[in-house]
N, C-alpha and C. Protein backbone atom coordinates (compact mmCIF):
# COMPACT_ATOMS: atom_id res chain seq x y z
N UNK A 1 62.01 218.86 -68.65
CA UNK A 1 62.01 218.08 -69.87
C UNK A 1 63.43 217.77 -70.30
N UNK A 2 64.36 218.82 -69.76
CA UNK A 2 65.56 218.91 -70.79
C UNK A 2 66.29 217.53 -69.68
N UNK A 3 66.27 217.27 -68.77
CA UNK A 3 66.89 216.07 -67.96
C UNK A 3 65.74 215.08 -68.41
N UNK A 4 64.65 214.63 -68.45
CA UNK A 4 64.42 213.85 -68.76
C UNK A 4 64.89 213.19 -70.24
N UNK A 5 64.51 214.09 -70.89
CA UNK A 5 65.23 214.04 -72.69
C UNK A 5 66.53 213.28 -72.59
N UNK A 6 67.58 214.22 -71.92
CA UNK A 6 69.29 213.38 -71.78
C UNK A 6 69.12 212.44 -71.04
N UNK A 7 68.30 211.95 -69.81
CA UNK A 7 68.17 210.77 -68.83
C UNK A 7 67.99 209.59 -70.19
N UNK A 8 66.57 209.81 -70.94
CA UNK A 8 66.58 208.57 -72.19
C UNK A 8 67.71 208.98 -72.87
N UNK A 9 68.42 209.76 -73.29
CA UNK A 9 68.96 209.54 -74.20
C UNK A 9 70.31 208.71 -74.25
N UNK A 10 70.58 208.64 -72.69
CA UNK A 10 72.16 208.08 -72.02
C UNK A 10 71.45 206.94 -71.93
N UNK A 11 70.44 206.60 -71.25
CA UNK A 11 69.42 205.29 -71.17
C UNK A 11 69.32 204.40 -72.48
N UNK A 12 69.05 204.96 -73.20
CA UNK A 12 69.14 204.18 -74.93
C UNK A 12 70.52 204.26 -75.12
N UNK A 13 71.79 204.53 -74.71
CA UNK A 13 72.93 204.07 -75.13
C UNK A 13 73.52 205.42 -76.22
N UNK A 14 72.71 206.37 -75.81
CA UNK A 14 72.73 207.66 -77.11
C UNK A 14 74.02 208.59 -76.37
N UNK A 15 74.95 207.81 -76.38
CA UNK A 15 76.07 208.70 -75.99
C UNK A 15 76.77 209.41 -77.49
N UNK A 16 77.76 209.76 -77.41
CA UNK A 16 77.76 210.27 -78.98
C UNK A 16 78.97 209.57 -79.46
N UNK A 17 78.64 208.01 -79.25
CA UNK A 17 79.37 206.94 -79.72
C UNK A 17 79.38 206.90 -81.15
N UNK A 18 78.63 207.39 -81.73
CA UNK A 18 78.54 207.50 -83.60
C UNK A 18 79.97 208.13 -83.65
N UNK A 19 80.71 209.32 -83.16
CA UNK A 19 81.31 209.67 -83.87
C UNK A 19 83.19 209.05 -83.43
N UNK A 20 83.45 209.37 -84.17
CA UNK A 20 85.11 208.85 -84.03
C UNK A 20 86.36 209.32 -83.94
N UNK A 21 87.46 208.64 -83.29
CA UNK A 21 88.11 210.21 -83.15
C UNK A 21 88.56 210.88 -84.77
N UNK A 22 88.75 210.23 -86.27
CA UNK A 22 88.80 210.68 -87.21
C UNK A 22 87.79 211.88 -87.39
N UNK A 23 86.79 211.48 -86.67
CA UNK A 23 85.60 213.09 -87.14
C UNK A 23 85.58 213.78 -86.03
N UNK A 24 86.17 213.76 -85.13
CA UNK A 24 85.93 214.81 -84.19
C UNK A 24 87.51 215.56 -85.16
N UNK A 25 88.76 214.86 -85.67
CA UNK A 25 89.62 216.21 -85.75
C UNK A 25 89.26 216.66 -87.26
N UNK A 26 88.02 216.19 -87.73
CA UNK A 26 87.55 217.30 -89.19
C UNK A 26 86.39 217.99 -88.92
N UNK A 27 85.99 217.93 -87.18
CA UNK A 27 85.27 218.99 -86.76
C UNK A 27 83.80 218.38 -86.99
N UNK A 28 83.27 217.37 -87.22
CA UNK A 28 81.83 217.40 -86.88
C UNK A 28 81.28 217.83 -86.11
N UNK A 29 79.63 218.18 -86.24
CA UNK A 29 78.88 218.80 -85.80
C UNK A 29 76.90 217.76 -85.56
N UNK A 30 76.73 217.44 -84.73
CA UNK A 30 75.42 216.68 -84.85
C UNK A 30 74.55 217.20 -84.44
N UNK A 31 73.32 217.56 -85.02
CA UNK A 31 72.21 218.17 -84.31
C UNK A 31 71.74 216.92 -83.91
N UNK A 32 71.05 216.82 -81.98
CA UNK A 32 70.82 215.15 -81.75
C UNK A 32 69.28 214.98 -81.23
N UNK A 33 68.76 216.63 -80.32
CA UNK A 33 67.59 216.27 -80.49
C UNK A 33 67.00 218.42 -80.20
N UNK A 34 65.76 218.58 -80.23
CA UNK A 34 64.47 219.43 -80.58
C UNK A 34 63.99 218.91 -79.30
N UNK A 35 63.22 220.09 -78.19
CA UNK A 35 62.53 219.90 -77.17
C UNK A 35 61.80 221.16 -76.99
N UNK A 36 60.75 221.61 -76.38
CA UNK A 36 60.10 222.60 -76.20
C UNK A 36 59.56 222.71 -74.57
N UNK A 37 58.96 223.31 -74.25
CA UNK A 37 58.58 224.14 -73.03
C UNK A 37 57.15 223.10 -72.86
N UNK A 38 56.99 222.34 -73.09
CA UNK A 38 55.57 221.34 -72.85
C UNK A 38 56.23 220.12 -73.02
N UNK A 39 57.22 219.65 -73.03
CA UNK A 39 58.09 218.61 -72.58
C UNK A 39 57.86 217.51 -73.79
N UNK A 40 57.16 217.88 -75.01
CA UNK A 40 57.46 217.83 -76.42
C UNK A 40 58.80 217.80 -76.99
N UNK A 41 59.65 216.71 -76.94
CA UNK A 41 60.83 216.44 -77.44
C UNK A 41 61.06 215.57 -78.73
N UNK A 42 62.53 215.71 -79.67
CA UNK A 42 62.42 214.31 -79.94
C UNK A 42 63.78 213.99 -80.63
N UNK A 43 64.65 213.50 -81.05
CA UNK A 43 65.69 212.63 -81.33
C UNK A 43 65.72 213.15 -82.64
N UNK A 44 66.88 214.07 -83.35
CA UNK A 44 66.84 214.20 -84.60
C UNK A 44 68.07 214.22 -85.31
N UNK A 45 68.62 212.59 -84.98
CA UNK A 45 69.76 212.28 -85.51
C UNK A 45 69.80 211.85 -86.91
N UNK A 46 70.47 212.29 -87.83
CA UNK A 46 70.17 212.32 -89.50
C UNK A 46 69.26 212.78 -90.25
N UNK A 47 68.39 213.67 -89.58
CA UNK A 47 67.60 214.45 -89.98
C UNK A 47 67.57 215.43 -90.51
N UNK A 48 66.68 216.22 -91.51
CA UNK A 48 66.72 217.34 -91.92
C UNK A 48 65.77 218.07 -91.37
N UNK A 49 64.13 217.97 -90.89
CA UNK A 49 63.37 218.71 -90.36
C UNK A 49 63.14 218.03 -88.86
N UNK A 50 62.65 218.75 -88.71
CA UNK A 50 61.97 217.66 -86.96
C UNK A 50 60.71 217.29 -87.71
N UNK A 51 60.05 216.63 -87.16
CA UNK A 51 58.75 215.54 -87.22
C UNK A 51 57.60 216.65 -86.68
N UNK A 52 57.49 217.40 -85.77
CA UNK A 52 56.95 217.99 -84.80
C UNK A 52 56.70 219.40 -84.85
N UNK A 53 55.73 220.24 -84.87
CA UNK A 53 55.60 221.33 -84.65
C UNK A 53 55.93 222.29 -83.14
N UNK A 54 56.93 222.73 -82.94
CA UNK A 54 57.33 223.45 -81.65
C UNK A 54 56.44 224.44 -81.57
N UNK A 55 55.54 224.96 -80.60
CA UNK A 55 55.02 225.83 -80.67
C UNK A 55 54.91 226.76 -79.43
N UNK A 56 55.34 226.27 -78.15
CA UNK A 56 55.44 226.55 -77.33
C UNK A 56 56.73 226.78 -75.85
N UNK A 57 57.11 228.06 -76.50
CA UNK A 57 58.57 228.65 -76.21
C UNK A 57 59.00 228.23 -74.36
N UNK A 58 60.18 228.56 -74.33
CA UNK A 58 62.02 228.26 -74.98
C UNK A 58 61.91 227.13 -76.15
N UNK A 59 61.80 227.08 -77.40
CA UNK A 59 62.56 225.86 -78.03
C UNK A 59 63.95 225.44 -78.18
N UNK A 60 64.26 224.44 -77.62
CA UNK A 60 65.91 224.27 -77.70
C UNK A 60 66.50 223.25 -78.55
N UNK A 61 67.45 223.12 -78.64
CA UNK A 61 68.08 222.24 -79.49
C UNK A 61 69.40 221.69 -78.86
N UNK A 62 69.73 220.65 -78.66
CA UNK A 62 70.95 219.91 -78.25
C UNK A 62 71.15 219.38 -79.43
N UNK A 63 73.06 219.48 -79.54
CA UNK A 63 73.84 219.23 -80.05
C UNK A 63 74.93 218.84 -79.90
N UNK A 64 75.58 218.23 -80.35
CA UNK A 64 77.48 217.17 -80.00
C UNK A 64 77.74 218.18 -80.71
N UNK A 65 79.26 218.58 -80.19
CA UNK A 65 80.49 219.01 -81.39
C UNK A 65 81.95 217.84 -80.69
N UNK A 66 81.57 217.23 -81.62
CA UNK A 66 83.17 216.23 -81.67
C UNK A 66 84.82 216.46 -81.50
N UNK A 67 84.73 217.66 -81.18
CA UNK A 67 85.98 218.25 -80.99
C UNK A 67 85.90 219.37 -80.29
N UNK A 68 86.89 220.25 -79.76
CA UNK A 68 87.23 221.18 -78.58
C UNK A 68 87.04 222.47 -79.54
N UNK A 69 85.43 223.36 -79.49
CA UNK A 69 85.69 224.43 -80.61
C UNK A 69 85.44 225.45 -79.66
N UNK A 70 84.64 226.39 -80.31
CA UNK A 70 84.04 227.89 -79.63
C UNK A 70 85.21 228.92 -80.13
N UNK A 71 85.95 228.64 -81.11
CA UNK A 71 86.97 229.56 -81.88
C UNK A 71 85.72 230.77 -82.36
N UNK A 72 85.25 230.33 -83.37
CA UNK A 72 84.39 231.14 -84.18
C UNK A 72 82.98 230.80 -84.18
N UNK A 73 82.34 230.25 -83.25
CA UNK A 73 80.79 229.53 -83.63
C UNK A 73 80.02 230.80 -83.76
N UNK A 74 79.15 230.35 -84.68
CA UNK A 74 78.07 231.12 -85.63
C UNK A 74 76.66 230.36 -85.50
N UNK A 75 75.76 231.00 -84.89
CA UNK A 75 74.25 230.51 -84.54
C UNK A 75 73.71 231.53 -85.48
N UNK A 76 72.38 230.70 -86.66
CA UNK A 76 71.64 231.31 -87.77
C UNK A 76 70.49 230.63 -86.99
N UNK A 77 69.55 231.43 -87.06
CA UNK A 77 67.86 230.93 -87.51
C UNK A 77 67.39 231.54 -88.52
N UNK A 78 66.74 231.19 -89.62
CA UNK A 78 65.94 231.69 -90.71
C UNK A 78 67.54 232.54 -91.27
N UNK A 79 68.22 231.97 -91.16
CA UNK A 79 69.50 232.80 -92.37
C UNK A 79 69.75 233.88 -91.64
N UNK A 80 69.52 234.34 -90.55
CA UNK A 80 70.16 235.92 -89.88
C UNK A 80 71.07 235.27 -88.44
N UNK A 81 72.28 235.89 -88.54
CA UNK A 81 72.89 235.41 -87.87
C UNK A 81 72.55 236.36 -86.62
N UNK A 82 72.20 234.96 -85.29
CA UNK A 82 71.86 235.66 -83.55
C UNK A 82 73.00 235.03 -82.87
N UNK A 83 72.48 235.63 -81.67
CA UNK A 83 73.30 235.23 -80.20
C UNK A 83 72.57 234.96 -79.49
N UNK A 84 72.39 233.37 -79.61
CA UNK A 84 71.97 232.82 -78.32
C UNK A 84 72.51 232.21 -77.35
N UNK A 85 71.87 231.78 -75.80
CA UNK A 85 72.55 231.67 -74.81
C UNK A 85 72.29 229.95 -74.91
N UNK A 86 73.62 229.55 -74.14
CA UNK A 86 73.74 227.84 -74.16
C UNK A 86 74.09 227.35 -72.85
N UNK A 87 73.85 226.22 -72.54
CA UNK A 87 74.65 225.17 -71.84
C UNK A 87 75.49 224.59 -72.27
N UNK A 88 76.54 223.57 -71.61
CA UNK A 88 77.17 222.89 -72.15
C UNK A 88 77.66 221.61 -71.58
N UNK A 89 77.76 220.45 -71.48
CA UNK A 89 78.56 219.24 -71.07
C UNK A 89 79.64 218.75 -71.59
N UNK A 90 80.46 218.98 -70.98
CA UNK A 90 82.21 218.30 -71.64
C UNK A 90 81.80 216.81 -71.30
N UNK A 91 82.41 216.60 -72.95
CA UNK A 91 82.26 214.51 -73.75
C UNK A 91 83.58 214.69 -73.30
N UNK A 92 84.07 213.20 -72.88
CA UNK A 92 85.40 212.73 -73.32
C UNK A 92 85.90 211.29 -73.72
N UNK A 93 87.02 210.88 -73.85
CA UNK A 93 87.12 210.00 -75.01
C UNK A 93 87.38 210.19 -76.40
N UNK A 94 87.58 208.59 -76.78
CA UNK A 94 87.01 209.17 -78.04
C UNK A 94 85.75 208.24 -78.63
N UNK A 95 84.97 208.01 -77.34
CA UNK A 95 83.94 207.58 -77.78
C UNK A 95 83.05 208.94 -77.50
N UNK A 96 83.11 209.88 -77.09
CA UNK A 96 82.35 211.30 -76.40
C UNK A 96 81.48 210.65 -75.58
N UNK A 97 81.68 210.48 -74.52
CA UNK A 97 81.08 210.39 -73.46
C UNK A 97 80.85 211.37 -72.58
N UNK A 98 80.32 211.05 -71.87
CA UNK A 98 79.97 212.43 -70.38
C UNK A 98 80.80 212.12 -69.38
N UNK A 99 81.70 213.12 -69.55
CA UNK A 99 83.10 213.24 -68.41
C UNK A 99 82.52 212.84 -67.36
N UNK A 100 83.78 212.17 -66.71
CA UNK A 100 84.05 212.01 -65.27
C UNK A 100 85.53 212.40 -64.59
N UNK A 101 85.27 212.51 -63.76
CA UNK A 101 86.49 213.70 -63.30
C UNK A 101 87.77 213.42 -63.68
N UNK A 102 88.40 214.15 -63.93
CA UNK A 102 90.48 213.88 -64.54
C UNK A 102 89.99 213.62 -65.78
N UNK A 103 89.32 213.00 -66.45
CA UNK A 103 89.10 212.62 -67.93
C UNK A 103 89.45 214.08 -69.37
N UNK A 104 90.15 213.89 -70.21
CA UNK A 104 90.18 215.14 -71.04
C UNK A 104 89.06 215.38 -71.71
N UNK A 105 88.92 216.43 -72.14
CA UNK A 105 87.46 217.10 -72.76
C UNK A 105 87.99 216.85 -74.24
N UNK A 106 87.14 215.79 -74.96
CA UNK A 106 87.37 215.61 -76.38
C UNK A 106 86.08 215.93 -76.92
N UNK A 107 85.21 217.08 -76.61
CA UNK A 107 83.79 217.44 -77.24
C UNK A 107 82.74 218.18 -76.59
N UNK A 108 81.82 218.45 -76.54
CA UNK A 108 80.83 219.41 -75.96
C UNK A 108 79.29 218.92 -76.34
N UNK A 109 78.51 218.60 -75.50
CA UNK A 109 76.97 218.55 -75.60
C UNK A 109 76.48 219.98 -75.04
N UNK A 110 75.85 220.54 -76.30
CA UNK A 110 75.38 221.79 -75.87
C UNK A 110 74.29 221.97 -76.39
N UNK A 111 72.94 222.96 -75.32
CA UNK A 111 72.27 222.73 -75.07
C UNK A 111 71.38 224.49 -75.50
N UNK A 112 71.02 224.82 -76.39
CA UNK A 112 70.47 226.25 -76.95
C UNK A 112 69.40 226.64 -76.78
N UNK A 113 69.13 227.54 -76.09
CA UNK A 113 67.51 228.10 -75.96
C UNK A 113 67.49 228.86 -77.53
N UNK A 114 66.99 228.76 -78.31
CA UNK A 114 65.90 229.43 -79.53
C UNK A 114 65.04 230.61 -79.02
N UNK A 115 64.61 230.21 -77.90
CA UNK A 115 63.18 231.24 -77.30
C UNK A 115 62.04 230.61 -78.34
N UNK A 116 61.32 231.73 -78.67
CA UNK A 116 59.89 231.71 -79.32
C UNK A 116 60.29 231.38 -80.71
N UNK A 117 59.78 230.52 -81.73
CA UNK A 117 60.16 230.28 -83.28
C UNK A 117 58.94 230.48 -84.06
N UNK A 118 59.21 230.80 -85.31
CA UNK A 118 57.78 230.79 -86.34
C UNK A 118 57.79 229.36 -86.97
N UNK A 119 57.09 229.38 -87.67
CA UNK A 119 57.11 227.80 -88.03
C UNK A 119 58.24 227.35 -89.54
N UNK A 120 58.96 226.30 -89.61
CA UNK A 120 59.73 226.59 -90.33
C UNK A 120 61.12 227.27 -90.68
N UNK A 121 61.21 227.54 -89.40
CA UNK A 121 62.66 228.41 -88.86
C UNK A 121 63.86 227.21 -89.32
N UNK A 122 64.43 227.42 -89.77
CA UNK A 122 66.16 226.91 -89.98
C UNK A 122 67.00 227.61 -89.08
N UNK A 123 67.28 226.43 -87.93
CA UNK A 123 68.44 226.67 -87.08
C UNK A 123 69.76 226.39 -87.61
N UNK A 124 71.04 226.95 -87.18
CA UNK A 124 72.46 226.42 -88.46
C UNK A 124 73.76 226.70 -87.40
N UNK A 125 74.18 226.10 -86.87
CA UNK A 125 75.52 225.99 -86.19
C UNK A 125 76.39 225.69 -86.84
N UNK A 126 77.86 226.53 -86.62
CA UNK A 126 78.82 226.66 -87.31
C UNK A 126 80.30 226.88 -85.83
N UNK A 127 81.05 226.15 -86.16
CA UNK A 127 81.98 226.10 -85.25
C UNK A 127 83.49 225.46 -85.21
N UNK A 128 84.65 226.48 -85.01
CA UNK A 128 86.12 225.85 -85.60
C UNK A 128 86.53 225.40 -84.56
N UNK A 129 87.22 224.28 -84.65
CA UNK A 129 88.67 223.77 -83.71
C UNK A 129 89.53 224.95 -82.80
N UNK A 130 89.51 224.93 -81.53
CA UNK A 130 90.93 225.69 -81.12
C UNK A 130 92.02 225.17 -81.47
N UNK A 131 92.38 223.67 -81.94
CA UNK A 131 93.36 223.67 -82.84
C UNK A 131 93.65 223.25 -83.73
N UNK A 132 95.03 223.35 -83.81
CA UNK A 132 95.67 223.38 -85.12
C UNK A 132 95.39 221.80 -85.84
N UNK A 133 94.69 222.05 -87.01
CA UNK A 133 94.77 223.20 -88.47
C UNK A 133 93.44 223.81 -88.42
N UNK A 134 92.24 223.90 -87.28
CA UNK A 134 91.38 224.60 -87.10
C UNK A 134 90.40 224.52 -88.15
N UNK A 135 89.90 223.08 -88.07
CA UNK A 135 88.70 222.33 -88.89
C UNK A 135 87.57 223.12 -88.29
N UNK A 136 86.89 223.03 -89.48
CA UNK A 136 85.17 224.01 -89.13
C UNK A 136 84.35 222.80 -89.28
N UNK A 137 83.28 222.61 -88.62
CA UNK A 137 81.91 222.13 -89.03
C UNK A 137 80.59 223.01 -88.67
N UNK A 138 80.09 221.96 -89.51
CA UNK A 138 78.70 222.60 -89.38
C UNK A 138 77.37 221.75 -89.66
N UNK A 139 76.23 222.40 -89.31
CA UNK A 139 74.90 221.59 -88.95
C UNK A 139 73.97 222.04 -89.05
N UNK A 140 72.65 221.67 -89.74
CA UNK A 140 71.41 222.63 -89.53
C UNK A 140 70.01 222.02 -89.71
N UNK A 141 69.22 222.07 -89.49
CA UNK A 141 67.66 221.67 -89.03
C UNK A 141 66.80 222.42 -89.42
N UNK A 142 65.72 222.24 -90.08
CA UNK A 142 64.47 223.14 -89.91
C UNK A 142 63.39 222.86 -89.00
N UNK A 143 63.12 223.59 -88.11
CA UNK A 143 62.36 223.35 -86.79
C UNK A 143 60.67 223.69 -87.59
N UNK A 144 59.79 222.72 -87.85
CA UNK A 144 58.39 223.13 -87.84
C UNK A 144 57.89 223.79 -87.14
């Protein structure tokens, strides 16, 4: 599911051309889409909840960070701060695109297993700049 999901999502032009290089150096953060283990996905750009009830585990979540972080990132569900395990794709540009070789890494598409969720869970990513002046952003969703 999780390659088909990014196959449309590069297919529709959903590179993470929204953001600019002004917001990648104040650290944005985009939650972009919600997918589950029954290949139940969906696009949750400007959103506050997903549309969709996840009910059937790994639930994951892909996300842009517009800038070069992993200083301090902080993963919440339901307000308790966990450790979960990720993927990741180095963007570059400053349109964040999906590297191609020699290109510099200006961002990260990363990719979070959740595991099993209750309904209503608030996922919340939090994450600083390695550099200087070490802008934070942050992002969060409530997964039905």
């Amino acid at each position: 599911m999780k390659k088909m999901l990014l196959f449309a999502m590069a297919a529709a032009g959903f590179t993470s051309a929204t953001a600019s290089s002004a917001q990648a150096q104040s650290a944005q953060i985009a939650i972009r889409a919600v997918y589950d283990a029954t290949g139940a996905g969906e696009y949750t750009d400007g959103k506050t909840s997903t549309t969709y009830a996840y009910t059937s585990p790994p639930v994951h979540v892909i996300y842009d960070e517009y800038f070069v972080g992993g200083r301090n990132r902080i993963y919440r569900l339901g307000g308790q701060q966990v450790f979960l395990s990720s993927t990741n794709t180095n963007l570059c540009g400053s349109d964040f695109h999906v590297c191609r070789s020699g290109e510099t890494v200006t961002g990260f598409r990363n990719d979070v297993n959740l595991g099993q969720l209750g309904n209503g869970r608030t996922f919340y990513i939090q994450d600083t700049s390695a550099y200087y002046p070490y802008p934070t952003g942050s992002a969060q969703i409530v997964i039905r």
